[in-house]
PDB file of N, CA and C in Angstrom:
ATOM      1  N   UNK A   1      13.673 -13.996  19.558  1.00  0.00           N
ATOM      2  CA  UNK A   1      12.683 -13.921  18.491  1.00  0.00           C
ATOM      3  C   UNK A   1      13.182 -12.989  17.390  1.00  0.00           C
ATOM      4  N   UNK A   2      13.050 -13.569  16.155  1.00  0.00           N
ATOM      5  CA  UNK A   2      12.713 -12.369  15.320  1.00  0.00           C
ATOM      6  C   UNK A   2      12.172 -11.264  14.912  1.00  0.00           C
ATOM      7  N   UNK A   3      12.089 -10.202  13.720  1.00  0.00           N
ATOM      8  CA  UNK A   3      11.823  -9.446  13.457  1.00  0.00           C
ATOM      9  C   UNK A   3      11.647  -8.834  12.165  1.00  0.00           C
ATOM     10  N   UNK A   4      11.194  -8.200  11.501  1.00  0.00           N
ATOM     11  CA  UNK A   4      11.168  -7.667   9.845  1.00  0.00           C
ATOM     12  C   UNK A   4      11.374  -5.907  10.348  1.00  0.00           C
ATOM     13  N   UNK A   5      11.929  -5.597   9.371  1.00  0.00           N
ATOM     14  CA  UNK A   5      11.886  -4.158   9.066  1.00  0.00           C
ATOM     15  C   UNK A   5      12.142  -3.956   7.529  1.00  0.00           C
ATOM     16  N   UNK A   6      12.054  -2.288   7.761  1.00  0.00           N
ATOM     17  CA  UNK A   6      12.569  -2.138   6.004  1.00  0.00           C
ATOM     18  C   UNK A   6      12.931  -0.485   6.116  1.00  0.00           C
ATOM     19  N   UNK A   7      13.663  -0.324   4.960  1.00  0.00           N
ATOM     20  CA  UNK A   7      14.141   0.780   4.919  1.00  0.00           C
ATOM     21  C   UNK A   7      13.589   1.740   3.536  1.00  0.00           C
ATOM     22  N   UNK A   8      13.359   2.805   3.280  1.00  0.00           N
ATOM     23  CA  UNK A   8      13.034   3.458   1.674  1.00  0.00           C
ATOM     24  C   UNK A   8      13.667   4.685   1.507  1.00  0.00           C
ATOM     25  N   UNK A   9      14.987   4.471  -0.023  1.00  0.00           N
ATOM     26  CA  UNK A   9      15.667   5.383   0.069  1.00  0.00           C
ATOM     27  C   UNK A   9      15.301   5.912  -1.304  1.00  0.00           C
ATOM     28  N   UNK A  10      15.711   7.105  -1.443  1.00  0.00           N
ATOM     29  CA  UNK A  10      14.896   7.612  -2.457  1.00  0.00           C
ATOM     30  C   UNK A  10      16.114   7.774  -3.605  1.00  0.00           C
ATOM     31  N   UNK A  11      16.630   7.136  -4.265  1.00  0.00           N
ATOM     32  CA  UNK A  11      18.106   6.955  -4.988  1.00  0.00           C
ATOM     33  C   UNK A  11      18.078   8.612  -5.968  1.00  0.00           C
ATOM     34  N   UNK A  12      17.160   8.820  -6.179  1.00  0.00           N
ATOM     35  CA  UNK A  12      16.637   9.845  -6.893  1.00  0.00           C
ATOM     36  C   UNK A  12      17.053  11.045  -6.806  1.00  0.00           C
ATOM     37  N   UNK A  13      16.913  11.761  -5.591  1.00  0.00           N
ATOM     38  CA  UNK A  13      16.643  12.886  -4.604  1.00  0.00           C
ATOM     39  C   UNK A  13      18.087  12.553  -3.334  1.00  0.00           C
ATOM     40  N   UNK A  14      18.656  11.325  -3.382  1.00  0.00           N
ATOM     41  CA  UNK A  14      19.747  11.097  -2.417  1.00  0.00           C
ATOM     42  C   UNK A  14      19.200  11.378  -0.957  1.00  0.00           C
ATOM     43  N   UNK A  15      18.002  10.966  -0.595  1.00  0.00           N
ATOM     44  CA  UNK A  15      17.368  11.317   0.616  1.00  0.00           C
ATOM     45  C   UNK A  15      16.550  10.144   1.227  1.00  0.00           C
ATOM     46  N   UNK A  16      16.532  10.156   2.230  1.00  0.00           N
ATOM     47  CA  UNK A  16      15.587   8.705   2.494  1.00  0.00           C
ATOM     48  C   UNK A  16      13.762   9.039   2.074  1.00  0.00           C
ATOM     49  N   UNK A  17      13.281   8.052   1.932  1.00  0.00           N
ATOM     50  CA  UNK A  17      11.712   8.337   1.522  1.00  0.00           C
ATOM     51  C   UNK A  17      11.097   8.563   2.505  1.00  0.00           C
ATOM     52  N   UNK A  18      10.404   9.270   3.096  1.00  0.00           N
ATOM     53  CA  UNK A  18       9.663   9.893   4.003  1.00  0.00           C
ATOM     54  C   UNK A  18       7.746   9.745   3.780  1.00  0.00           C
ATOM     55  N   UNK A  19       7.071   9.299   4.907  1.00  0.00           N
ATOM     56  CA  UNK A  19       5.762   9.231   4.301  1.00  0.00           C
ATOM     57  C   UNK A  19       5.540   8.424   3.258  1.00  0.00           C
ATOM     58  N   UNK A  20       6.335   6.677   3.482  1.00  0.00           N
ATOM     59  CA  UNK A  20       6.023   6.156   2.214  1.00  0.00           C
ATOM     60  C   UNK A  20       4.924   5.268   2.750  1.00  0.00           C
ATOM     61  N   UNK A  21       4.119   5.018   2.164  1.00  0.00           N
ATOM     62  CA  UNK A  21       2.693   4.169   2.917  1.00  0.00           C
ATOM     63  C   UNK A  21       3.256   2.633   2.373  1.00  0.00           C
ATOM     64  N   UNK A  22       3.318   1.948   3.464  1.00  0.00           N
ATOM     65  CA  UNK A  22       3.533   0.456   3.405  1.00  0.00           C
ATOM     66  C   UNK A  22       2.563  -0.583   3.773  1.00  0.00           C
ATOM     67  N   UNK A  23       2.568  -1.947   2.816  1.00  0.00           N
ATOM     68  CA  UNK A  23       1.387  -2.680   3.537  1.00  0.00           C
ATOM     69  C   UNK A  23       2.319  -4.154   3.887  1.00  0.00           C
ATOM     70  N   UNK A  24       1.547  -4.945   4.542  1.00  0.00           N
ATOM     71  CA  UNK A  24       2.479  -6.052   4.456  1.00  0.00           C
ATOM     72  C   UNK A  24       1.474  -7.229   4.587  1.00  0.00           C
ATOM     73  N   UNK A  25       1.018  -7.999   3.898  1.00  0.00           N
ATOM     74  CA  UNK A  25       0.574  -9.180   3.925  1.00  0.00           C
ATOM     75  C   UNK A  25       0.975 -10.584   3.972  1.00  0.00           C
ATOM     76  N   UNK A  26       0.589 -11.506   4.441  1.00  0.00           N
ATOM     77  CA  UNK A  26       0.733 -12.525   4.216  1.00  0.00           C
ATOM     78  C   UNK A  26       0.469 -13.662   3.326  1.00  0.00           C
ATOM     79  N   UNK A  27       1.253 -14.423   2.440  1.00  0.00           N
ATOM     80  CA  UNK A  27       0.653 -15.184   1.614  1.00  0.00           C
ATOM     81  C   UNK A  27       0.173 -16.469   2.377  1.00  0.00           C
ATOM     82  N   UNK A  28      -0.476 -17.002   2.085  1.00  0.00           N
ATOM     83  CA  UNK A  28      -1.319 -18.306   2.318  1.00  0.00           C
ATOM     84  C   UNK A  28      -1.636 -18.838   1.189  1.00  0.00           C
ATOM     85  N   UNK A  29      -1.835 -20.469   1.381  1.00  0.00           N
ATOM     86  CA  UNK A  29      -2.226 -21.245  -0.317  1.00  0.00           C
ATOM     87  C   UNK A  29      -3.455 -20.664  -0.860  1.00  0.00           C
ATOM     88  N   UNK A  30      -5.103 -20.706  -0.478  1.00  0.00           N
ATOM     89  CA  UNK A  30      -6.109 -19.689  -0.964  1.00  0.00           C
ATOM     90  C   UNK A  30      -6.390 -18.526  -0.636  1.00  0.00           C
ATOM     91  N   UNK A  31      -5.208 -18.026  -0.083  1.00  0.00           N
ATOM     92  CA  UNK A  31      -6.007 -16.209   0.276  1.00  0.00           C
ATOM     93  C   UNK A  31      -4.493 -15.590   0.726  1.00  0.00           C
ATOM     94  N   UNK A  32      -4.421 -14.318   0.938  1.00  0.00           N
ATOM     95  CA  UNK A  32      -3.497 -13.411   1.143  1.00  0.00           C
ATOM     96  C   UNK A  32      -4.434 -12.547   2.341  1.00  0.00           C
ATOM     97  N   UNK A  33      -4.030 -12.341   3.208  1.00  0.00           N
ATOM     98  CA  UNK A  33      -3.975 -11.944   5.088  1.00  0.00           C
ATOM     99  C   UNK A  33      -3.476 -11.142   4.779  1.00  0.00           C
ATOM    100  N   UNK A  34      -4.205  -9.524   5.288  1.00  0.00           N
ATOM    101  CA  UNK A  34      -3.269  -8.210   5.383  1.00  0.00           C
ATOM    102  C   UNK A  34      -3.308  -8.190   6.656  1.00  0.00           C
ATOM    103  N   UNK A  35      -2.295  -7.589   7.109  1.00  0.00           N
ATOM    104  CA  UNK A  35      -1.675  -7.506   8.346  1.00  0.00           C
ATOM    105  C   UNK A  35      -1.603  -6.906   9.465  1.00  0.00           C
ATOM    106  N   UNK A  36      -0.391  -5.696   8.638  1.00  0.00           N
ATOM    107  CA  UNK A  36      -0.412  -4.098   8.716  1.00  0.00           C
ATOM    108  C   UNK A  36       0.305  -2.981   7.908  1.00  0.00           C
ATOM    109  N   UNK A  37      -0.360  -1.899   8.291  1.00  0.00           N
ATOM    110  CA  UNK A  37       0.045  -0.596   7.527  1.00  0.00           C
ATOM    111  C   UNK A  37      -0.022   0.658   7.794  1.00  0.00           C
ATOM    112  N   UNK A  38       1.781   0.805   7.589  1.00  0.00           N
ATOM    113  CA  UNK A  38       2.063   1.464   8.280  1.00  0.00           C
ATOM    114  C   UNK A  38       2.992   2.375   7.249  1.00  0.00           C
ATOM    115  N   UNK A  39       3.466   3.452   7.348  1.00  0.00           N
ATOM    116  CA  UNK A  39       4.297   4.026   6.679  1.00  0.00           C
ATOM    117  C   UNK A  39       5.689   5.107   7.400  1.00  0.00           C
ATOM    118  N   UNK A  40       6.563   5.304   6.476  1.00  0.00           N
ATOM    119  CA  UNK A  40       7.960   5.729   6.919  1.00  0.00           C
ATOM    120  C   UNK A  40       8.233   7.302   7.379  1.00  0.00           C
ATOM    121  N   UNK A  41       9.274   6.991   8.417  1.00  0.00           N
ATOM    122  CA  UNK A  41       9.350   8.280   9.124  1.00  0.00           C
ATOM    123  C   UNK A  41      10.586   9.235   8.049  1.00  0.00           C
ATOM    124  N   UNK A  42      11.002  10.727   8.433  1.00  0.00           N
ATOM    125  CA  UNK A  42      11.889  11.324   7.904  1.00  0.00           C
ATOM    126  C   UNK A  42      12.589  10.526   7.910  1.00  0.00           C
ATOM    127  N   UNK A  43      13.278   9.249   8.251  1.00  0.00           N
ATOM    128  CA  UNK A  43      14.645   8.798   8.456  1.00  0.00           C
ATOM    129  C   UNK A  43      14.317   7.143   6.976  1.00  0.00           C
ATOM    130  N   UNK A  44      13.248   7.128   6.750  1.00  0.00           N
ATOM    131  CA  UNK A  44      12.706   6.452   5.771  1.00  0.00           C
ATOM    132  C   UNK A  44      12.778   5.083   5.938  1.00  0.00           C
ATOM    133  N   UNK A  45      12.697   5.071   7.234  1.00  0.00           N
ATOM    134  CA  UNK A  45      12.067   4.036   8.048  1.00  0.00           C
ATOM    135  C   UNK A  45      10.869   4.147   8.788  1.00  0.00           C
ATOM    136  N   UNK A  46      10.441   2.474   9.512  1.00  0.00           N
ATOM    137  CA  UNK A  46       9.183   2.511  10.293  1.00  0.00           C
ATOM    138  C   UNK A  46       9.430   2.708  11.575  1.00  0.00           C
ATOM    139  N   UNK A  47       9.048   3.534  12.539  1.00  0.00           N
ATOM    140  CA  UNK A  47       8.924   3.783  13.788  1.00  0.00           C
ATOM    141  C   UNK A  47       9.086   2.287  14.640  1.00  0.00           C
ATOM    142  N   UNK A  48       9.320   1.067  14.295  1.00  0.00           N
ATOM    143  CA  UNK A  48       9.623   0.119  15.351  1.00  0.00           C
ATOM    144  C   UNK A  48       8.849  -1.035  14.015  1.00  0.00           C
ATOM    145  N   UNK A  49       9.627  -2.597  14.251  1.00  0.00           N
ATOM    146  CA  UNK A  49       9.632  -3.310  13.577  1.00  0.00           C
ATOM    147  C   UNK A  49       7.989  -3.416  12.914  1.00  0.00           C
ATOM    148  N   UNK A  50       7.617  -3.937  11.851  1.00  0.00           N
ATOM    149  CA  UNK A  50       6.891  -4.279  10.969  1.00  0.00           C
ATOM    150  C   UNK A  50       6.013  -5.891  11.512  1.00  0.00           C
ATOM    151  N   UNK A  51       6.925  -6.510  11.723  1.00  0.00           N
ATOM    152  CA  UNK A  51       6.640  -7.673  12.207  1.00  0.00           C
ATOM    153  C   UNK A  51       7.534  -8.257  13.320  1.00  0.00           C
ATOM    154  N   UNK A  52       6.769  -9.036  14.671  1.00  0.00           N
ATOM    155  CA  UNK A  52       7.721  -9.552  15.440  1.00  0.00           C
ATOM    156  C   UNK A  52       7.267 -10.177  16.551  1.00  0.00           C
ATOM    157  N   UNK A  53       7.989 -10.642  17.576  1.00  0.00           N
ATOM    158  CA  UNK A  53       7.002 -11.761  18.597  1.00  0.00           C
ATOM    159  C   UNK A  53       6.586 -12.656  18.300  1.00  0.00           C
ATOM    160  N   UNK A  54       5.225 -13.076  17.939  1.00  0.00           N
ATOM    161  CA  UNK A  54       5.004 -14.265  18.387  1.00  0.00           C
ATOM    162  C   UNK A  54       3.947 -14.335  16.655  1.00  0.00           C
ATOM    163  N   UNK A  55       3.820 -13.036  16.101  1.00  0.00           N
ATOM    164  CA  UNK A  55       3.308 -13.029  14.727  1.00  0.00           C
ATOM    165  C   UNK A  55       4.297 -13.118  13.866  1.00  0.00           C
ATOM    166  N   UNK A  56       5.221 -13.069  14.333  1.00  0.00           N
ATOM    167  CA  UNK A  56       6.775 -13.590  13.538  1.00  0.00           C
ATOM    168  C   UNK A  56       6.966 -15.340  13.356  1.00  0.00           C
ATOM    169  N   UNK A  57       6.482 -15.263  12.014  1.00  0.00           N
ATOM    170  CA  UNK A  57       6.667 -16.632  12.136  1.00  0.00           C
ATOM    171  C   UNK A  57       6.803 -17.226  10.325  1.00  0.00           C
ATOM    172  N   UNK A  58       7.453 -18.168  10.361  1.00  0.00           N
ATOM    173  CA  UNK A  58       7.968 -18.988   9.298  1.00  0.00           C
ATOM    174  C   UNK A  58       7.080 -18.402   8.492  1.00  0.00           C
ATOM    175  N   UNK A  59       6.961 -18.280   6.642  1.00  0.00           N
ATOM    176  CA  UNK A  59       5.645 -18.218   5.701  1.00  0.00           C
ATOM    177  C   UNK A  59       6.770 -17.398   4.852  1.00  0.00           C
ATOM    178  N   UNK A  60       5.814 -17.081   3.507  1.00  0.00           N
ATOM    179  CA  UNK A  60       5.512 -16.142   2.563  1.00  0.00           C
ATOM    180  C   UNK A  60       4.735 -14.858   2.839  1.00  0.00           C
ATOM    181  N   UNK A  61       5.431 -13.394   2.762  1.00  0.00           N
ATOM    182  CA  UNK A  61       5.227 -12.583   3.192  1.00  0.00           C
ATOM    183  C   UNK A  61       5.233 -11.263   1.973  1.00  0.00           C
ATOM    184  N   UNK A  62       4.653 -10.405   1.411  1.00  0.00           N
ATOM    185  CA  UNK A  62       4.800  -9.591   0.779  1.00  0.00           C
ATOM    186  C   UNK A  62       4.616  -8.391   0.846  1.00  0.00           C
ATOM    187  N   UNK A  63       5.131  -7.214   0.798  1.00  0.00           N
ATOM    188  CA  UNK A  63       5.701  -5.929   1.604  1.00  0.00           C
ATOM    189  C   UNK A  63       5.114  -5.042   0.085  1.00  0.00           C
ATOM    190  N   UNK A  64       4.371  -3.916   0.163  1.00  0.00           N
ATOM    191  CA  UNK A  64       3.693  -3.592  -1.291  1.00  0.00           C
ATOM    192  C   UNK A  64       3.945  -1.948  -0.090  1.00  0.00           C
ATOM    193  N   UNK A  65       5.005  -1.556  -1.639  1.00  0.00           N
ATOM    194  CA  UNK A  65       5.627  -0.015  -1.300  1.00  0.00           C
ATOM    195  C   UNK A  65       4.604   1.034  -2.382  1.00  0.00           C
ATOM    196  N   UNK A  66       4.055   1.689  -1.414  1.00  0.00           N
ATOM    197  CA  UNK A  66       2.558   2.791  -2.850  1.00  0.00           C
ATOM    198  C   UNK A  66       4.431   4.287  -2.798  1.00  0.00           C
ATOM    199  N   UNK A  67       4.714   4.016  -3.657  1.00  0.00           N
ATOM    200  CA  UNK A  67       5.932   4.681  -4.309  1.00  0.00           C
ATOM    201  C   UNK A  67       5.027   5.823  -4.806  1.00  0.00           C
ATOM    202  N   UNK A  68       4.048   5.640  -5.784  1.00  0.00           N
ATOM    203  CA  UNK A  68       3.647   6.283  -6.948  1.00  0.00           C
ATOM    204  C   UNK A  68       2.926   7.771  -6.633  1.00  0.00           C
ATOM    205  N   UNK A  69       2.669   7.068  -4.605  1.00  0.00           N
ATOM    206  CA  UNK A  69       1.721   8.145  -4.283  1.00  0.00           C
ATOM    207  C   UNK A  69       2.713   8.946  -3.815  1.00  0.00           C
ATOM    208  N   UNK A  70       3.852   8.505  -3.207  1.00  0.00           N
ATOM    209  CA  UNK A  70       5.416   9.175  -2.807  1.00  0.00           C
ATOM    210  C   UNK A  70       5.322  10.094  -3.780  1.00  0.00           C
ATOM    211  N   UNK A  71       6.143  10.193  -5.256  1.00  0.00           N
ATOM    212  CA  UNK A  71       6.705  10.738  -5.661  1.00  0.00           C
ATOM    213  C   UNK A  71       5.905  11.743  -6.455  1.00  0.00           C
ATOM    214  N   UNK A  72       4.378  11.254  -6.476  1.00  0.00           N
ATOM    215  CA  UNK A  72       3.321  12.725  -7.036  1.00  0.00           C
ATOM    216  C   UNK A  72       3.353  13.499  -6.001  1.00  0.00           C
ATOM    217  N   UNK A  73       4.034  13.246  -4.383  1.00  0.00           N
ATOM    218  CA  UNK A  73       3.472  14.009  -3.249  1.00  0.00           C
ATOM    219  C   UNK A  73       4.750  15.069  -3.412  1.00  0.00           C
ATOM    220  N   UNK A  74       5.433  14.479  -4.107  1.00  0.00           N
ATOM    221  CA  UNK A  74       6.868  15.472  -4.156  1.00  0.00           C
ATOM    222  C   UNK A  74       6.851  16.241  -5.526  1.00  0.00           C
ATOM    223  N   UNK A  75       5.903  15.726  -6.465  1.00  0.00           N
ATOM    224  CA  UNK A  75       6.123  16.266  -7.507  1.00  0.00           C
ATOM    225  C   UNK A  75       4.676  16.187  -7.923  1.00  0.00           C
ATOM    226  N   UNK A  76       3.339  17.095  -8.010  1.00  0.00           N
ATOM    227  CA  UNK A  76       2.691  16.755  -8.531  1.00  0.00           C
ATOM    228  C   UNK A  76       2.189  16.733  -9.951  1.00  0.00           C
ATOM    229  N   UNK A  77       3.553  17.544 -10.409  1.00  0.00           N
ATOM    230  CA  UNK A  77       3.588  17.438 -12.345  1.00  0.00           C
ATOM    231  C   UNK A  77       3.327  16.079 -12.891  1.00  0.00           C
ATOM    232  N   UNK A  78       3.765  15.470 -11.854  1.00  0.00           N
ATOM    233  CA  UNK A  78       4.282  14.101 -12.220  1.00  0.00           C
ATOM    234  C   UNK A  78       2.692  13.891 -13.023  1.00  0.00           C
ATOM    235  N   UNK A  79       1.790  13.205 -12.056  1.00  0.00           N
ATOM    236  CA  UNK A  79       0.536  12.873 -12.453  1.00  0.00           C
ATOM    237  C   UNK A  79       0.467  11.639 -13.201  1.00  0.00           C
ATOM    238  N   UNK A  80       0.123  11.705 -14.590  1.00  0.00           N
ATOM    239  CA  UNK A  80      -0.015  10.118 -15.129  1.00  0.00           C
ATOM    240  C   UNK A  80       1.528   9.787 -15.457  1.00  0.00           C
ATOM    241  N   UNK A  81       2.135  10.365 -15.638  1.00  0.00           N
ATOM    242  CA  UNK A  81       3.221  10.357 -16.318  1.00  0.00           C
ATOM    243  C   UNK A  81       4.289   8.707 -15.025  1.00  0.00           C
ATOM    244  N   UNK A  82       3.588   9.002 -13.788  1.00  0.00           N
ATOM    245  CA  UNK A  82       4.215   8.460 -12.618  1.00  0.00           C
ATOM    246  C   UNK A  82       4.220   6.953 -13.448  1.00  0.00           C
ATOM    247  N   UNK A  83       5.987   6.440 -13.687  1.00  0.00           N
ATOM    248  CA  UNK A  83       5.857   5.206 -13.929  1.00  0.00           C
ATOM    249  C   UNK A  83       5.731   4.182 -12.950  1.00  0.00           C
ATOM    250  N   UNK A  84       5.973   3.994 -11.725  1.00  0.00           N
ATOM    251  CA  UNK A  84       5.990   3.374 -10.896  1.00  0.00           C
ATOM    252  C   UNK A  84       5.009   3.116  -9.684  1.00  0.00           C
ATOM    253  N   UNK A  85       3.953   2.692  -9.261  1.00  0.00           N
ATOM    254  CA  UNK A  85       2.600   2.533  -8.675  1.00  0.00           C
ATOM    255  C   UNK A  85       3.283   2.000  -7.322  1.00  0.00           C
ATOM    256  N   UNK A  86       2.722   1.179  -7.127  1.00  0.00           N
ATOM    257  CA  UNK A  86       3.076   0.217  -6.140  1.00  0.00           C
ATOM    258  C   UNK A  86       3.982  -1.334  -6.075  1.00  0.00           C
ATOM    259  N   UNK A  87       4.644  -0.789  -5.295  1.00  0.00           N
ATOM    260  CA  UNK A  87       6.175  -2.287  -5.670  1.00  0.00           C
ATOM    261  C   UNK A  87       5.830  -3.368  -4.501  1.00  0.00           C
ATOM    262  N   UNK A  88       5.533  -4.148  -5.398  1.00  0.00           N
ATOM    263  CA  UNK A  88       5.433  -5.304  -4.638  1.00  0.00           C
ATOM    264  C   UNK A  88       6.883  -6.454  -4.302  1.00  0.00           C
ATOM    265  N   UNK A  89       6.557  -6.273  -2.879  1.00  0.00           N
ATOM    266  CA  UNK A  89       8.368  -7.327  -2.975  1.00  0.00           C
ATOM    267  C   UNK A  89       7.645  -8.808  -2.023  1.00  0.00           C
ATOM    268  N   UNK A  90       7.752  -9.891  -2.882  1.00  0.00           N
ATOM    269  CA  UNK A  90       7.627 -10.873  -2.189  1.00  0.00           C
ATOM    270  C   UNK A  90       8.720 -11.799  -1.836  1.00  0.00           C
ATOM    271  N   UNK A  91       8.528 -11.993  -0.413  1.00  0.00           N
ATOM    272  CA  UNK A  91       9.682 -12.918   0.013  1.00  0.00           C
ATOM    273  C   UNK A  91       9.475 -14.250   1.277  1.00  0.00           C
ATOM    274  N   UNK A  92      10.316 -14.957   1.659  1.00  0.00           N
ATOM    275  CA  UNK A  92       9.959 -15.830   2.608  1.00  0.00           C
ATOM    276  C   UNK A  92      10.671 -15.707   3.520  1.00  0.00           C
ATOM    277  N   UNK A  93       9.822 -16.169   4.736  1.00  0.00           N
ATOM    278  CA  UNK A  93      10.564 -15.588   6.215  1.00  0.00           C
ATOM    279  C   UNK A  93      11.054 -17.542   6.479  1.00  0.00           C
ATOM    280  N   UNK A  94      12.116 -18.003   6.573  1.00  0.00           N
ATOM    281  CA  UNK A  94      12.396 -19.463   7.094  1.00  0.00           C
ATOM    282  C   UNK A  94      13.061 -19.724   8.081  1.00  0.00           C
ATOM    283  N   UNK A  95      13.032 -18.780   8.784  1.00  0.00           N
ATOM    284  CA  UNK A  95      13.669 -18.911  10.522  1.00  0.00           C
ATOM    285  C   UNK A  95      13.050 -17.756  11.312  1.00  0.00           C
ATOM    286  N   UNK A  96      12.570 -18.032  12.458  1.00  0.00           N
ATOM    287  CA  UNK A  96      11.670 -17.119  13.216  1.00  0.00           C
ATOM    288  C   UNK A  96      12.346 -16.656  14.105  1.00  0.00           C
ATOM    289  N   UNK A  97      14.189 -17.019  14.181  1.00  0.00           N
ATOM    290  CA  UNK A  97      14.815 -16.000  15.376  1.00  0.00           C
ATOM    291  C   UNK A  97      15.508 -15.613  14.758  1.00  0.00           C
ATOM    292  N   UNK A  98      14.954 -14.873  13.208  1.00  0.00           N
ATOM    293  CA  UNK A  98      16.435 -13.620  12.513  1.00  0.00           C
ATOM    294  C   UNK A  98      15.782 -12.718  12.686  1.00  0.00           C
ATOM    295  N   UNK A  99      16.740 -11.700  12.057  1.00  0.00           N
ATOM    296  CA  UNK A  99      16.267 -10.091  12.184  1.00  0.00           C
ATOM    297  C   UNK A  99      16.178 -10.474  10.461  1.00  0.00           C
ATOM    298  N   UNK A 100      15.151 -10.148   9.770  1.00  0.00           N
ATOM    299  CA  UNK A 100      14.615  -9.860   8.277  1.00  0.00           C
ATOM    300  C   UNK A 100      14.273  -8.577   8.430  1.00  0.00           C
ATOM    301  N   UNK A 101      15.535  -7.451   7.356  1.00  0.00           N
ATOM    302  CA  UNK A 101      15.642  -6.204   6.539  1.00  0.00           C
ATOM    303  C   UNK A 101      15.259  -6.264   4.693  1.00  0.00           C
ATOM    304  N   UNK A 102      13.950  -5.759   4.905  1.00  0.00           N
ATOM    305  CA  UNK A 102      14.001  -5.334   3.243  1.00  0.00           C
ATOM    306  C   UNK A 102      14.105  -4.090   2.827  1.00  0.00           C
ATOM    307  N   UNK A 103      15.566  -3.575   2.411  1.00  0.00           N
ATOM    308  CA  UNK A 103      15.085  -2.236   1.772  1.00  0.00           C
ATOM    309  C   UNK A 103      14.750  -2.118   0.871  1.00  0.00           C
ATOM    310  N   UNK A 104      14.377  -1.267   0.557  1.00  0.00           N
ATOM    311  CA  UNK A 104      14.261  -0.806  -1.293  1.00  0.00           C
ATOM    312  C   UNK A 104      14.713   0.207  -1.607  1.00  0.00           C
ATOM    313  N   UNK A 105      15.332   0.508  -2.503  1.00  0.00           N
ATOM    314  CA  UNK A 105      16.403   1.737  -3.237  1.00  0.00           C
ATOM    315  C   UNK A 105      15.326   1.954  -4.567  1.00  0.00           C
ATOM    316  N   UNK A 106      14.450   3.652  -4.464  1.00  0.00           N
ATOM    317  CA  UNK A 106      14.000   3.884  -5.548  1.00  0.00           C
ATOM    318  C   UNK A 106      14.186   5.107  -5.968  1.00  0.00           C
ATOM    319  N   UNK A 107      13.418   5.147  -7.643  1.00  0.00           N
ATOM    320  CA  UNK A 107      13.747   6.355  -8.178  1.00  0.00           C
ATOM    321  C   UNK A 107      12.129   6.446  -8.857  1.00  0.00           C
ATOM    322  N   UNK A 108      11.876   7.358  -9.579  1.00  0.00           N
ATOM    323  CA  UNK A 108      10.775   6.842 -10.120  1.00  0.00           C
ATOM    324  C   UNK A 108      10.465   6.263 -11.063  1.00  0.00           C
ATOM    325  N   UNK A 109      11.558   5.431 -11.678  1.00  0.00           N
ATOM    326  CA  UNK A 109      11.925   4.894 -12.855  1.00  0.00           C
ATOM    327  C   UNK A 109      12.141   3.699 -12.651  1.00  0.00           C
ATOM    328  N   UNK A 110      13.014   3.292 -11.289  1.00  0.00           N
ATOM    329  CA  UNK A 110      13.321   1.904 -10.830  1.00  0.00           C
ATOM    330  C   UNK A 110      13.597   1.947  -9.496  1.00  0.00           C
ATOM    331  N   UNK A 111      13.707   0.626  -9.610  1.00  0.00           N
ATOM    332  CA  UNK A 111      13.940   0.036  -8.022  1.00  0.00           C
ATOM    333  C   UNK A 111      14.885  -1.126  -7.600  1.00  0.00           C
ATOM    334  N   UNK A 112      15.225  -1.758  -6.593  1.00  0.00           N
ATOM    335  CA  UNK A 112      16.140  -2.819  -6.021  1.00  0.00           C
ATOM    336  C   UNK A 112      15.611  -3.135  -4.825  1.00  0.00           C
ATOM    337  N   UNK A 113      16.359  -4.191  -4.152  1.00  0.00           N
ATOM    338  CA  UNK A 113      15.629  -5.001  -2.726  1.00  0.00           C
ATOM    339  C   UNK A 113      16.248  -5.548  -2.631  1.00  0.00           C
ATOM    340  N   UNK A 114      17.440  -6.020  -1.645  1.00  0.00           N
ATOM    341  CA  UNK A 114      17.861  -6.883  -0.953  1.00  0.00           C
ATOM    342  C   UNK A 114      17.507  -7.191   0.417  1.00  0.00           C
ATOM    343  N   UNK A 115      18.351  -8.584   0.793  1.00  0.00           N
ATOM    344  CA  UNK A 115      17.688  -8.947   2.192  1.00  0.00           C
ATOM    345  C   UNK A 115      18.793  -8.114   2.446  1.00  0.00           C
ATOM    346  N   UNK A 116      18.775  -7.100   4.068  1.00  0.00           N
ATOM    347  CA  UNK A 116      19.818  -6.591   4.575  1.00  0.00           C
ATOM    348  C   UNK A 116      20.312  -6.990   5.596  1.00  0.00           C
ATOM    349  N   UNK A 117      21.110  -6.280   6.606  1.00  0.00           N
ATOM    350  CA  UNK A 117      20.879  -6.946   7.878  1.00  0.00           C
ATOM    351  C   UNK A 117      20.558  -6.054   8.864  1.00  0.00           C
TER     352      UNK A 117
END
């Protein structure tokens, strides 16, 4: 069986993101299914896969990173000034026995996402 994970590095600070609150939903044709939520350890990862078993399965899936609350928690000068809110990464899962990695590489200015492995 497959699996999802993800990783959050903080390109910024050269440190992984720590305490980043993650959600992960599912798309569907009339509605979007939240899932779960969960957020990242010191190592700026999740304590054990995101998705997997038997809820692992084929679809449209979207992974929404609250960044914005990250980087006021590190900086609270920041305040309105925070350009970056919440990153939404949507993607599709089309085989149910891979391992699916999304990281994201941020700063508070920008971001990236590839599939990893």
């Amino acid at each position: 069986m497959g699996f999802l994970t993800t990783h959050v590095l903080d390109t910024s600070n050269g440190c992984p993101a720590s305490n980043v609150q993650i959600e992960l939903q599912r798309i569907l044709k009339s509605k979007t299914a939240n899932i779960i939520k969960v957020s990242t350890n010191k190592d700026g990862r999740c304590s054990k896969p995101i998705l997997e078993g038997e809820d692992f399965v084929v679809g449209t899936y979207e992974l929404n990173f609250y960044i914005g609350e990250y980087f006021k928690n590190l900086n609270s000068d920041m305040g309105i000034n925070n350009f970056l809110d919440i990153i939404p990464v949507r993607f599709n899962i089309s085989s149910s026995d891979e391992h699916y990695h999304v990281p994201l590489l941020v700063s508070p200015f920008s971001y990236t996402t590839y599939r990893g492995s």
